[in-house]
Protein backbone atom coordinates (compact mmCIF):
# COMPACT_ATOMS: atom_id res chain seq x y z
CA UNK A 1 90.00 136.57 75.41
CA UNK A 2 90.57 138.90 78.25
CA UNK A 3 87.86 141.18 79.36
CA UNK A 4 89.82 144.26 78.96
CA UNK A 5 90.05 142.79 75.39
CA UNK A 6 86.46 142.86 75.33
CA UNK A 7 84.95 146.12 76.59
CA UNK A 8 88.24 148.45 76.32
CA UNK A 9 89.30 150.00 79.90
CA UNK A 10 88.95 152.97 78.79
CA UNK A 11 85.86 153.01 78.57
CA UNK A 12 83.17 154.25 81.19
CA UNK A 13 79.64 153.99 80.68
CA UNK A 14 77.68 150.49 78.88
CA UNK A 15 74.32 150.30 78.18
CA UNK A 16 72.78 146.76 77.30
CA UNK A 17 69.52 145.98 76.14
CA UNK A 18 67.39 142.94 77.24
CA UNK A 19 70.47 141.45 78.64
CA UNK A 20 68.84 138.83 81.00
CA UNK A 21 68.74 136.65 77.33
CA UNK A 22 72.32 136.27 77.89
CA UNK A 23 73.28 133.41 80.33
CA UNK A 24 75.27 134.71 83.56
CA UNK A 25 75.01 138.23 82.41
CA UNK A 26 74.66 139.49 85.92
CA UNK A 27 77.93 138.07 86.76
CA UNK A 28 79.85 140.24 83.86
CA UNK A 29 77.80 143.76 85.01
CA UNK A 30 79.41 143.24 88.37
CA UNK A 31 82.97 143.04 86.99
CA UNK A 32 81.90 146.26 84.26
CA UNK A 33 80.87 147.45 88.46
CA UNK A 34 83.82 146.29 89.88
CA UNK A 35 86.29 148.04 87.77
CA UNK A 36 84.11 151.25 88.16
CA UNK A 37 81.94 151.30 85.12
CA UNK A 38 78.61 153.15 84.78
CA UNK A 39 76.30 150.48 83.83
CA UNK A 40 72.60 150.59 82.24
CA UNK A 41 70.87 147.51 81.73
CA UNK A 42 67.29 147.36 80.49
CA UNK A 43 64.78 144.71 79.82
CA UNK A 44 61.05 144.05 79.20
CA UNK A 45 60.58 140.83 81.81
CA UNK A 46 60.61 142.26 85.19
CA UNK A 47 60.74 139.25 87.35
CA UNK A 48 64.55 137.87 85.29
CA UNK A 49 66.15 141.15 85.40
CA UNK A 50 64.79 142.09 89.40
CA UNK A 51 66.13 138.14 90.34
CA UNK A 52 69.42 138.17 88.69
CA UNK A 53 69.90 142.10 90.39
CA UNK A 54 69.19 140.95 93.48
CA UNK A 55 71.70 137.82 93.49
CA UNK A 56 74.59 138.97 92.39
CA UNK A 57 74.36 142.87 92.12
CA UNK A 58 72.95 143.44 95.75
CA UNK A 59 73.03 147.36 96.85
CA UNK A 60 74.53 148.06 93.39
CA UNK A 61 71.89 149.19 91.27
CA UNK A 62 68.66 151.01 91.19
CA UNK A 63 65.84 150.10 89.35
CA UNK A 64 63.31 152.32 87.48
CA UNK A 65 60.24 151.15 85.62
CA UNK A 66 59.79 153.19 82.43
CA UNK A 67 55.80 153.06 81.10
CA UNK A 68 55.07 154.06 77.38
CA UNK A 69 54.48 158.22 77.06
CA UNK A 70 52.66 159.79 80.24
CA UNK A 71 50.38 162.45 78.76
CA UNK A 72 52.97 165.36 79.42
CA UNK A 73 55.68 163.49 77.66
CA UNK A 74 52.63 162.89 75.13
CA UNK A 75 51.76 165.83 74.45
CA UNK A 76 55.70 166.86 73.86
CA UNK A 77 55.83 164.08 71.22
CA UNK A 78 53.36 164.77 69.41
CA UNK A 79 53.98 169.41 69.96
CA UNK A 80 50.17 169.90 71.14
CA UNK A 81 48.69 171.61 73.90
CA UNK A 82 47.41 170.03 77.36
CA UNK A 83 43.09 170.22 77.32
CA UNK A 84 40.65 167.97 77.73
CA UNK A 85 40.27 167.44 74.08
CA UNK A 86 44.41 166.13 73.27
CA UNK A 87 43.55 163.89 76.66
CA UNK A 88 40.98 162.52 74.74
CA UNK A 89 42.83 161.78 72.01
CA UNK A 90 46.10 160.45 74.53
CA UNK A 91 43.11 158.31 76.24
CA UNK A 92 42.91 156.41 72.40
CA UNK A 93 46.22 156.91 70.97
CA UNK A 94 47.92 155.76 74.27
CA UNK A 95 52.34 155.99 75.14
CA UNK A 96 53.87 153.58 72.21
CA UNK A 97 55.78 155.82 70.51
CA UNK A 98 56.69 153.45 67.42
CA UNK A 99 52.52 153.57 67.07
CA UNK A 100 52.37 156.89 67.52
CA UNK A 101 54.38 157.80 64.28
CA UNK A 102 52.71 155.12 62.66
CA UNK A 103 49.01 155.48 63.49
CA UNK A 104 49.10 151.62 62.38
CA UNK A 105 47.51 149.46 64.70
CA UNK A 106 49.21 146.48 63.48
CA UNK A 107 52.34 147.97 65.25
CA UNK A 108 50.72 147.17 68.81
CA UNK A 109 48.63 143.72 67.39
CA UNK A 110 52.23 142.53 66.66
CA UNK A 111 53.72 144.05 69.96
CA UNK A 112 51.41 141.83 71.92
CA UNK A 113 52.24 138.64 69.91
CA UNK A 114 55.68 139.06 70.26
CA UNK A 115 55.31 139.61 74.22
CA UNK A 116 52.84 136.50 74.44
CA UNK A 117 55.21 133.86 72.25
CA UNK A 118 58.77 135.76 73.22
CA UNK A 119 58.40 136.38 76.86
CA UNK A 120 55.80 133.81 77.79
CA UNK A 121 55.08 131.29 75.43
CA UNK A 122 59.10 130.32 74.81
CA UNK A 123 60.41 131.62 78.13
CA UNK A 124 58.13 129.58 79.88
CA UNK A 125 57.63 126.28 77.47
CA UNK A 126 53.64 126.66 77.52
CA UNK A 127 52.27 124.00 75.83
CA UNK A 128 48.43 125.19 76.15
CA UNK A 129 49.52 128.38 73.72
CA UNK A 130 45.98 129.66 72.40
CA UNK A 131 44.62 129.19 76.08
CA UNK A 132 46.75 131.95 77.10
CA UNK A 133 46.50 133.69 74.67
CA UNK A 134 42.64 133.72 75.27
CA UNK A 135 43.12 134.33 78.76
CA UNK A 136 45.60 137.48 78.17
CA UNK A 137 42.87 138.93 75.94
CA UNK A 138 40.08 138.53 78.11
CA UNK A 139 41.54 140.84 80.72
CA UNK A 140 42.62 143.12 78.42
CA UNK A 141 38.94 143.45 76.82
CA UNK A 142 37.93 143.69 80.95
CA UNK A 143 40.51 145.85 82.27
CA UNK A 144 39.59 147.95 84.48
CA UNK A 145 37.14 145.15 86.12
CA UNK A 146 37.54 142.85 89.01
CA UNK A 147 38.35 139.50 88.22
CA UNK A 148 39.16 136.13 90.37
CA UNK A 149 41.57 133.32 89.93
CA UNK A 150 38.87 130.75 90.38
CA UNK A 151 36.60 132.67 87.90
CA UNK A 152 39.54 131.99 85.09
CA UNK A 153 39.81 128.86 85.85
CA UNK A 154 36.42 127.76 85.17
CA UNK A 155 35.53 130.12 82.57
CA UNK A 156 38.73 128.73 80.78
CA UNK A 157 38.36 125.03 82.26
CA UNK A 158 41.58 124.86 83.18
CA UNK A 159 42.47 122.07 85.85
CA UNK A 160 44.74 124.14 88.73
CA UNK A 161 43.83 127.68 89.66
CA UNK A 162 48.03 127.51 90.41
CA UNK A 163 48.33 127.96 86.11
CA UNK A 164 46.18 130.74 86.30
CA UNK A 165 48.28 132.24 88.81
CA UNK A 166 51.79 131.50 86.80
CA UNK A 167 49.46 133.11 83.64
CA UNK A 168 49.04 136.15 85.29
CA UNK A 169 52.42 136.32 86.75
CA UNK A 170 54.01 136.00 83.83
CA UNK A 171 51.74 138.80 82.30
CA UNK A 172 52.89 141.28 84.70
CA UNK A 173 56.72 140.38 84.74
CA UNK A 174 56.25 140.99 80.53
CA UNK A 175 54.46 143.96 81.39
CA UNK A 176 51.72 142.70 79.30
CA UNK A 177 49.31 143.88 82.21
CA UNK A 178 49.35 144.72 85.50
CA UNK A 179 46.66 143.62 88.22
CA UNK A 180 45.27 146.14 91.55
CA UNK A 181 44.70 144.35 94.82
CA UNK A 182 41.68 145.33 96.99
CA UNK A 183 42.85 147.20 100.09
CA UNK A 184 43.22 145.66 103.39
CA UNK A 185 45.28 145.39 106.55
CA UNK A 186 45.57 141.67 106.18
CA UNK A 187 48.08 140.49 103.64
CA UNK A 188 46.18 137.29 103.36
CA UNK A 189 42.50 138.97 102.47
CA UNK A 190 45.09 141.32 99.89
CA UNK A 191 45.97 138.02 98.40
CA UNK A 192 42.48 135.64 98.62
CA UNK A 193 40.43 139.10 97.17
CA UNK A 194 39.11 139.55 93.96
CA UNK A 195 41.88 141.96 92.14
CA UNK A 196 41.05 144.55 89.54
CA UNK A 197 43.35 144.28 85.86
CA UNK A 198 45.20 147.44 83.75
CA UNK A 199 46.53 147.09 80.63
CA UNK A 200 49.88 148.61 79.99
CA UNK A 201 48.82 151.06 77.52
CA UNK A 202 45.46 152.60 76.50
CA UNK A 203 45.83 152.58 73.19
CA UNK A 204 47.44 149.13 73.16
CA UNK A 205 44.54 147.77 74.46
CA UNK A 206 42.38 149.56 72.02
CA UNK A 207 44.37 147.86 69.42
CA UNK A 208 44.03 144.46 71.02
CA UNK A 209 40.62 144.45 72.00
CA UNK A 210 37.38 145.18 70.24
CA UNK A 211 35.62 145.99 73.02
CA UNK A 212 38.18 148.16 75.18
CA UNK A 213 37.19 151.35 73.54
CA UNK A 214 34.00 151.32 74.16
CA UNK A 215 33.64 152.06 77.35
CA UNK A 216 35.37 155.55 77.60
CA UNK A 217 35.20 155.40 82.04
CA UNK A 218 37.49 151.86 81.80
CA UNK A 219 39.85 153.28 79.34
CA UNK A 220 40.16 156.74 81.73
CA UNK A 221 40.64 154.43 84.83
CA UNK A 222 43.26 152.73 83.39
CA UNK A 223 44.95 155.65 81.99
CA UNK A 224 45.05 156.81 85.44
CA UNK A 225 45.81 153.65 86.90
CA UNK A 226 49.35 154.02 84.99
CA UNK A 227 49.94 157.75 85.99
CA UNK A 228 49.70 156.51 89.46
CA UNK A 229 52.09 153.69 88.92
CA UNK A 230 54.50 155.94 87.50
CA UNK A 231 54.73 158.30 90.92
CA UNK A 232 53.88 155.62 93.65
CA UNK A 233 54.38 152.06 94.52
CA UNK A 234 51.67 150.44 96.90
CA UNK A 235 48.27 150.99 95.30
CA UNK A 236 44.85 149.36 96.20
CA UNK A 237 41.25 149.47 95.39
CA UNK A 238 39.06 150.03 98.30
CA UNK A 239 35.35 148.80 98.81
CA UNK A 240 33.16 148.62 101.99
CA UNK A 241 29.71 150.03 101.36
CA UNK A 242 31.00 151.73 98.42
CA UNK A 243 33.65 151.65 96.30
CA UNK A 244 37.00 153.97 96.07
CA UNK A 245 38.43 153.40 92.48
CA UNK A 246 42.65 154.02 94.21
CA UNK A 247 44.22 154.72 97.50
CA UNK A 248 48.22 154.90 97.86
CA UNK A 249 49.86 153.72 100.79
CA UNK A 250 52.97 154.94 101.64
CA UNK A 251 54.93 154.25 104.84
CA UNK A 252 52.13 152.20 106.44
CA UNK A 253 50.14 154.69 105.75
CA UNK A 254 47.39 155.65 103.15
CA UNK A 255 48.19 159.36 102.22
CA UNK A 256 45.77 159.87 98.89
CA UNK A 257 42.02 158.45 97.94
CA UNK A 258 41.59 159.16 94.25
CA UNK A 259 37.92 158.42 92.72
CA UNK A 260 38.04 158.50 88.35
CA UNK A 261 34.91 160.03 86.89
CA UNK A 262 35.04 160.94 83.49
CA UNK A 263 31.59 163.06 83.54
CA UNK A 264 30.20 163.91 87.15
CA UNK A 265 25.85 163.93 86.90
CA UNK A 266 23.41 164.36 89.10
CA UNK A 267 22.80 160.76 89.18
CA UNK A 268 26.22 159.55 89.45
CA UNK A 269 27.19 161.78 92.33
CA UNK A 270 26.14 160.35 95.26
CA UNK A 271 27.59 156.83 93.93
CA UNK A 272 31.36 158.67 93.82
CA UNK A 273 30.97 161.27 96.36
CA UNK A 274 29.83 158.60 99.05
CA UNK A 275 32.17 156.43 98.11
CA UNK A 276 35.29 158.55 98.15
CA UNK A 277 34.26 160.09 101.43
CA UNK A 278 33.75 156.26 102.79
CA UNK A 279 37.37 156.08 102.04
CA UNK A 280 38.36 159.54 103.49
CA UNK A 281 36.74 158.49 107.30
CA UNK A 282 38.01 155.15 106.85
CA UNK A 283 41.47 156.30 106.51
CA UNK A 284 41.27 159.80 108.45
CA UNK A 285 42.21 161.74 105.60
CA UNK A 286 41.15 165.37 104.98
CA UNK A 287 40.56 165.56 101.13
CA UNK A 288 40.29 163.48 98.04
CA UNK A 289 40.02 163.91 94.66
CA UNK A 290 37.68 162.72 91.55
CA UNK A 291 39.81 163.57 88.43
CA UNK A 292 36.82 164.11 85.63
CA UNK A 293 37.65 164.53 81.91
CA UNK A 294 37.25 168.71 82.26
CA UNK A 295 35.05 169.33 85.07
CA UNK A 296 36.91 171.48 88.07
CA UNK A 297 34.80 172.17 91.14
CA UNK A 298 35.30 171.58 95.24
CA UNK A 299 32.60 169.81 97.35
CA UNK A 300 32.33 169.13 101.57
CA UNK A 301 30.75 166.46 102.28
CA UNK A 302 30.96 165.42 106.12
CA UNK A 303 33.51 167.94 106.63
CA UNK A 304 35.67 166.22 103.69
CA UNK A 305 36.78 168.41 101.10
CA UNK A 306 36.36 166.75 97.66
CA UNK A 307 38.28 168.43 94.66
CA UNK A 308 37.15 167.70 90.89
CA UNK A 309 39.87 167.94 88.50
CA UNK A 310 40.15 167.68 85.11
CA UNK A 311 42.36 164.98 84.09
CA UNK A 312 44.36 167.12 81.39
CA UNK A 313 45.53 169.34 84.34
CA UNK A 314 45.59 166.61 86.60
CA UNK A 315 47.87 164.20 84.78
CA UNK A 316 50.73 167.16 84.40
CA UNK A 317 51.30 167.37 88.13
């Protein structure tokens, strides 16, 4: 059968859905491309779609990573009103939109078996299936904490830290989590240094994890985590003396130092102040932020201006 048989040449825009299942699809798009088509192919395993792209469909397409709901598109959904208390509820509800209509848990419990066994387990022929399985939720009940390659290994007792490292991989190209390199001007110390892990969605990792919940500053760092990933592409932790929780790098160049607090004491200040404004002289920048859960105030500290923001104001810019 002819390919004009096929798709109809009249015809001027395609869309196809998880497409990279289909053997040598990449090579069909480019004739669709060829003969002037408009073309949108989407799929949940980054590194298969991004590989095939850049083989055959170099300079011809642009990618875009779409995230469950960010709290604006949230809060749209669901016809509410932006404050701190609908963040709150965003912060456990999270972006899944099928879960959202729902309110059944069992929606995202199933979500992350079918990600683990369809784009893993299968994809990849793992024989060891309930190891990663444990493995995937252990950093989702930690996200928001550093972990090391060597540390799964032997908590796991798996033989090669080089399976841990096709584990995680894999985890990220499902978009099953997503892990946050510690800042540094050496791409080898980037890769050797402990790395911090995000889940994809708050309130899928509420859903998967007994203990993600419970700690309401991990679930806020990871919510913002995601808001950052949505706007900007290089992103680090940074530690020295003290810690920065995310710094974005753009152009060579770190341009924002972003501390997550959800409620700024009198004993936790000097902890985030000191190390936000560690990060601000390290990098020469003039002002930060530390995006609370609905506290709004400015601080100078060493001629650094610090600005507290509430996240549900925050998270609409």
């Amino acid at each position: 059968m002819k390919l004009d048989e096929v798709i109809g040449d009249n015809t001027l825009y395609y869309c196809f859905d998880e497409i990279q299942n289909v053997a040598h699809w990449e090579i069909f798009v480019r004739n669709l491309h060829d003969r002037q088509k408009v073309i949108c192919v989407t799929g949940s395993n980054a590194s298969l779609l991004s590989r095939e792209l850049g083989t055959k469909l170099t300079g011809r397409n642009i990618q875009v990573e779409l995230l469950p709901f960010s709290f604006k598109e949230y809060l749209s959904f669901k016809k509410i009103k932006a404050e701190a208390a609908t963040f709150k509820q965003y912060l456990l509800e999270g972006g899944f939109p099928d879960y959202l209509k729902t309110a059944n848990k069992e929606v995202l419990q199933q979500l992350f078996k079918d990600i683990i066994y369809r784009d893993i387990i299968v994809r990849h022929s793992v024989r060891n299936d309930k190891i990663l399985m444990s493995i995937a939720l252990y950093l989702i009940s930690n996200a928001g904490k550093e972990f090391s390659f060597t540390n799964i290994k032997n908590t796991f007792g798996l033989g090669s830290v080089n399976t841990v490292m096709d584990y995680i991989s894999w985890f990220e190209d499902s978009y099953l989590l997503f892990t946050l390199p510690k800042f540094s001007w050496s791409l080898k110390s980037v890769a050797i240094n402990p790395k911090k892990v995000y889940v994809i969605d708050t309130g899928f990792g509420d859903a998967n994890s007994l203990s993600f919940s419970n700690d309401t500053g991990r679930l806020f760092e990871n919510a913002v985590y995601l808001q950052l990933r949505r706007k900007f592409k290089e992103l680090y932790y940074f530690r020295e003396k003290g810690e920065c929780d995310f710094v974005v790098k753009e152009n060579d160049k770190v341009t924002h130092a972003i501390q997550v607090c959800a409620e700024v004491t009198q004993e936790n200040l000097p902890r985030e102040v000191n190390g936000l404004v560690e990060a601000l002289l390290f990098f020469e920048l003039g002002e930060g932020v530390i995006i609370t859960i609905n506290q709004e105030d400015e601080i100078v500290r060493d001629e650094k201006k610090i600005h507290l923001i509430p996240a549900w104001k925050w998270f609409l810019h």
